[in-house]
N, C-alpha and C. Protein backbone atom coordinates (compact mmCIF):
# COMPACT_ATOMS: atom_id res chain seq x y z
N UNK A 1 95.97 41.49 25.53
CA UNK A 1 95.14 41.90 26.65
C UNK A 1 95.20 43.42 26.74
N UNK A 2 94.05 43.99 26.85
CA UNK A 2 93.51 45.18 26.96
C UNK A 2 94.31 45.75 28.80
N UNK A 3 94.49 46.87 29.20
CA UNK A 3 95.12 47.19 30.22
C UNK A 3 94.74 48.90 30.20
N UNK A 4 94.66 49.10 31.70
CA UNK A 4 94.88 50.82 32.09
C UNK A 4 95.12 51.02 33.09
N UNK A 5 96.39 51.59 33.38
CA UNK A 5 96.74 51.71 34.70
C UNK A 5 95.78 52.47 35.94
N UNK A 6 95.50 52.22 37.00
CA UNK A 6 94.85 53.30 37.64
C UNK A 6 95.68 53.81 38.77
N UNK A 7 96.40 52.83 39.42
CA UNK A 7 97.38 54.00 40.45
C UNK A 7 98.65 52.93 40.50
N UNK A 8 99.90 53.26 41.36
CA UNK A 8 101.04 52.88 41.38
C UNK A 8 101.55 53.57 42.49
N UNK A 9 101.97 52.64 43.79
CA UNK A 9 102.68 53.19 44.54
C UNK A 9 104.48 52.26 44.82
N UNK A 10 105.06 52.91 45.57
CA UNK A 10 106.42 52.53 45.99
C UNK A 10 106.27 50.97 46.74
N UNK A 11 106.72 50.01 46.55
CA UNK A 11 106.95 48.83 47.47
C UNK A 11 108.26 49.29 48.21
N UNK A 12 109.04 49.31 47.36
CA UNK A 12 110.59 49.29 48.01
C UNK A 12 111.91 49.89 46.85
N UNK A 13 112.47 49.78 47.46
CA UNK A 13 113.02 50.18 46.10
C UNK A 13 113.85 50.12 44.85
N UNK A 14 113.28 48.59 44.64
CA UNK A 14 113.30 48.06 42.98
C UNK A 14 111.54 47.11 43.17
N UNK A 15 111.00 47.35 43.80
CA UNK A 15 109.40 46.70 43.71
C UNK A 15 108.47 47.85 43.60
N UNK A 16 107.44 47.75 42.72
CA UNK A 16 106.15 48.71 43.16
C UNK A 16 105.14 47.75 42.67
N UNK A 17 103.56 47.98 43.48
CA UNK A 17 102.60 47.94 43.15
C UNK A 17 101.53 48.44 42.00
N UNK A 18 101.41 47.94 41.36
CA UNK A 18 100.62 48.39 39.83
C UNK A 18 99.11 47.98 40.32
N UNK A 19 98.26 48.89 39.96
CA UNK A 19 96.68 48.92 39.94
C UNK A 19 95.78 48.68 39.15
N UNK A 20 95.61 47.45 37.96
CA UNK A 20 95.47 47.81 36.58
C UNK A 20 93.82 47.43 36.50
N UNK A 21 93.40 48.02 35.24
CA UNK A 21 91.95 47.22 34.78
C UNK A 21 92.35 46.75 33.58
N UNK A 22 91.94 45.11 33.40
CA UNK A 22 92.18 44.46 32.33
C UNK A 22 91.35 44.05 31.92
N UNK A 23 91.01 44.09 30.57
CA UNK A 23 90.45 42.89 29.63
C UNK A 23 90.60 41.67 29.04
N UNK A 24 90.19 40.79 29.25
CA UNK A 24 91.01 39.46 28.76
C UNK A 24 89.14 38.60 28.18
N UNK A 25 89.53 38.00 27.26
CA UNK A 25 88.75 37.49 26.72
C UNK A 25 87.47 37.53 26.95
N UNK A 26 86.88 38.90 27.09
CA UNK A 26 85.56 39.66 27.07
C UNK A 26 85.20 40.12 28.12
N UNK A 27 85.77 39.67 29.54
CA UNK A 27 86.06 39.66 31.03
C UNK A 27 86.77 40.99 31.46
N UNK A 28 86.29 41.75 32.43
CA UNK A 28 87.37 42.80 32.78
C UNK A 28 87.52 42.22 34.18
N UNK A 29 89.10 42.84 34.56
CA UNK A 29 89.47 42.52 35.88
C UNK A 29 90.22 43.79 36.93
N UNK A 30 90.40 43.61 37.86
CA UNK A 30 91.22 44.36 38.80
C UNK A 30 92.23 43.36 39.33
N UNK A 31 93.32 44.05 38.49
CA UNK A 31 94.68 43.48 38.79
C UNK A 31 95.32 44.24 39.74
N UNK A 32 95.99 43.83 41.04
CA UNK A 32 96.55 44.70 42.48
C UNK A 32 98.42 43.52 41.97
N UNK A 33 99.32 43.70 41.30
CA UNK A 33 100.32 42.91 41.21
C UNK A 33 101.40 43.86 41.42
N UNK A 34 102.66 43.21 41.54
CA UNK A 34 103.80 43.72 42.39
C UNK A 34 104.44 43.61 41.06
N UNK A 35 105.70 44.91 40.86
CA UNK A 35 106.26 44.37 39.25
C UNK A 35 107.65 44.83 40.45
N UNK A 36 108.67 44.47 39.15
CA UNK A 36 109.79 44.59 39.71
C UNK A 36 110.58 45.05 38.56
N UNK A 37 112.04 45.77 39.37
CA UNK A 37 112.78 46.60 38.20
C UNK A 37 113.89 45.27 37.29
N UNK A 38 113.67 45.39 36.18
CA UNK A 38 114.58 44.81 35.47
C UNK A 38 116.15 45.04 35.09
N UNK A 39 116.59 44.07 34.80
CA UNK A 39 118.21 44.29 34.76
C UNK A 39 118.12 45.69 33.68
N UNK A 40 117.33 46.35 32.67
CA UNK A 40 117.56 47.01 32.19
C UNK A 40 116.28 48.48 32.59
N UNK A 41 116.41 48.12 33.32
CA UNK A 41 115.36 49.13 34.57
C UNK A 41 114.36 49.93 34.27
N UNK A 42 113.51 48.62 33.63
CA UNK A 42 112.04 48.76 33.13
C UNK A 42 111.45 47.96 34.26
N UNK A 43 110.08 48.46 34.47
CA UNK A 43 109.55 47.49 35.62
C UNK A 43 108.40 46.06 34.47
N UNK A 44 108.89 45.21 35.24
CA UNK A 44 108.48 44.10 34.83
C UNK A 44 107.22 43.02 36.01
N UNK A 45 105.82 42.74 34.89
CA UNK A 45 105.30 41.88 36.38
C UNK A 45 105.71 40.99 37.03
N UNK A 46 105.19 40.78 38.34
CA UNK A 46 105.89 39.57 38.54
C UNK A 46 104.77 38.35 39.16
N UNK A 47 104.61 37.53 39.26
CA UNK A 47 103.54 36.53 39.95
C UNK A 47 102.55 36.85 41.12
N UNK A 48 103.72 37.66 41.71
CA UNK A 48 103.24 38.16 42.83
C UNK A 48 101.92 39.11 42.59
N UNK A 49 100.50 38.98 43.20
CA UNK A 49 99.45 39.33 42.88
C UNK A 49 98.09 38.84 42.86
N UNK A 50 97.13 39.40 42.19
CA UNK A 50 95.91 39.13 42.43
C UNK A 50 94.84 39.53 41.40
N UNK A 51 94.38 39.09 40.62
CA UNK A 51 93.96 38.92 39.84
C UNK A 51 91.75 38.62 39.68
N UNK A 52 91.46 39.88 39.49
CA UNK A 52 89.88 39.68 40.07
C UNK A 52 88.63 40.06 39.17
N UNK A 53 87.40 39.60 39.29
CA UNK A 53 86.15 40.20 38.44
C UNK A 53 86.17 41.40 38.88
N UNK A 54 86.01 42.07 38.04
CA UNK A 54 85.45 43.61 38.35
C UNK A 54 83.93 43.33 39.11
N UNK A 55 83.36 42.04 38.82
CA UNK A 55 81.93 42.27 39.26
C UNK A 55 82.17 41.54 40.94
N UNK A 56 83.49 41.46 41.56
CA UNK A 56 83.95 41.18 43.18
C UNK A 56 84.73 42.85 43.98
N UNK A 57 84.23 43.57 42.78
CA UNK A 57 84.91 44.87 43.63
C UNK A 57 84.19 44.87 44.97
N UNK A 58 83.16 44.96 44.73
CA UNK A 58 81.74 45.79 45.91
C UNK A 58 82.55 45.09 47.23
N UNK A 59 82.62 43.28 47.56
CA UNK A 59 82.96 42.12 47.78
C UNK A 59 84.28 42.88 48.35
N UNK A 60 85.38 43.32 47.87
CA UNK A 60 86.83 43.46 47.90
C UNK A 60 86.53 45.22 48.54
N UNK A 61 85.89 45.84 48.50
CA UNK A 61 85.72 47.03 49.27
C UNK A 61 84.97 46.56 50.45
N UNK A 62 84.22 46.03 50.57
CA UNK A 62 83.72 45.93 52.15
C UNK A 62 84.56 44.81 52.90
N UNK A 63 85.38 44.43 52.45
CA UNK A 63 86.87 43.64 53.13
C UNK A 63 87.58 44.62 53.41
N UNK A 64 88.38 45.52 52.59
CA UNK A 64 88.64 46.42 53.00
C UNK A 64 88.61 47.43 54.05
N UNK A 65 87.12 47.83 54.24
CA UNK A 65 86.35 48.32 55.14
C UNK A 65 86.60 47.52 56.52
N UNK A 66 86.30 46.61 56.51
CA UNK A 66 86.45 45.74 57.75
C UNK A 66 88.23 46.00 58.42
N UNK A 67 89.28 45.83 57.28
CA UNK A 67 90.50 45.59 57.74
C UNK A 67 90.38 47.35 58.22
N UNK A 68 90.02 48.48 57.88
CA UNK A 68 89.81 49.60 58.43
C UNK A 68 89.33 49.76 59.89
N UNK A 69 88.57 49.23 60.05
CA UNK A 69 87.32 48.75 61.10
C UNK A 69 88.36 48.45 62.24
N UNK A 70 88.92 47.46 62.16
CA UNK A 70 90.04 46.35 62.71
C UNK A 70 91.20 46.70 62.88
N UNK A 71 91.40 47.62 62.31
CA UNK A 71 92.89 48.54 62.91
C UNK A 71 92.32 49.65 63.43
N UNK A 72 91.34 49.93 63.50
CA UNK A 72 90.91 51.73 64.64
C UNK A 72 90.32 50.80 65.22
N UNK A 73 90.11 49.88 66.04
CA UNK A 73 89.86 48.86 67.08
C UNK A 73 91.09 48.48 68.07
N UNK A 74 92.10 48.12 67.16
CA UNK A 74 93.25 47.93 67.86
C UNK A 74 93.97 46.44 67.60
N UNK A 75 93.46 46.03 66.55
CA UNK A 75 93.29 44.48 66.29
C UNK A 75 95.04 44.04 66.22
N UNK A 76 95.85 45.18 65.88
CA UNK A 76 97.09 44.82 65.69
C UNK A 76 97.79 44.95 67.06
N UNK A 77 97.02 45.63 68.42
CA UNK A 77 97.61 44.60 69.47
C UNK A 77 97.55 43.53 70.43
N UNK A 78 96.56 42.94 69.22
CA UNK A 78 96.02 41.26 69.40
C UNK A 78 97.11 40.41 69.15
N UNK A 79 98.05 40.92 68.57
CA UNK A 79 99.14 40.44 67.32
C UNK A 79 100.51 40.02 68.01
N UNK A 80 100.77 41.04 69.27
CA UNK A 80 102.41 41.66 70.07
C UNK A 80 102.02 40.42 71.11
């Protein structure tokens, strides 16, 4: 499988988030998966994740948008 990272931030600290675009059998995807540090402290994937058509970005940005929307609303003190 074809792969390129596009961003990587901190989860915690032996977890991070990986951003990838993949190719897999003619298909590209947007992979959002959680890797984790290995006993020999390489980061390794882990299940944890999500796995998508590139042609559901548009779809996965205006979700986004909304959860934006929904927190400058106040939606998280719907929650307390």
């Amino acid at each position: 499988m074809n792969e390129i990272i596009i961003d990587e931030f901190e989860k915690n600290s032996r977890e991070k988030i990986m951003i990838l675009i993949k190719k897999f059998k003619n298909n590209y995807y947007l992979d959002l998966r959680v890797y984790f540090k290995g006993s020999d402290d390489e980061y390794k994937p882990s299940k944890k994740g999500i796995m998508i058509s590139l042609e559901l970005l548009d779809d996965l940005k205006e979700a986004l948008e909304k959860v934006e929307k929904a927190l400058d609303e106040g939606v998280l003190d719907k929650l307390k």
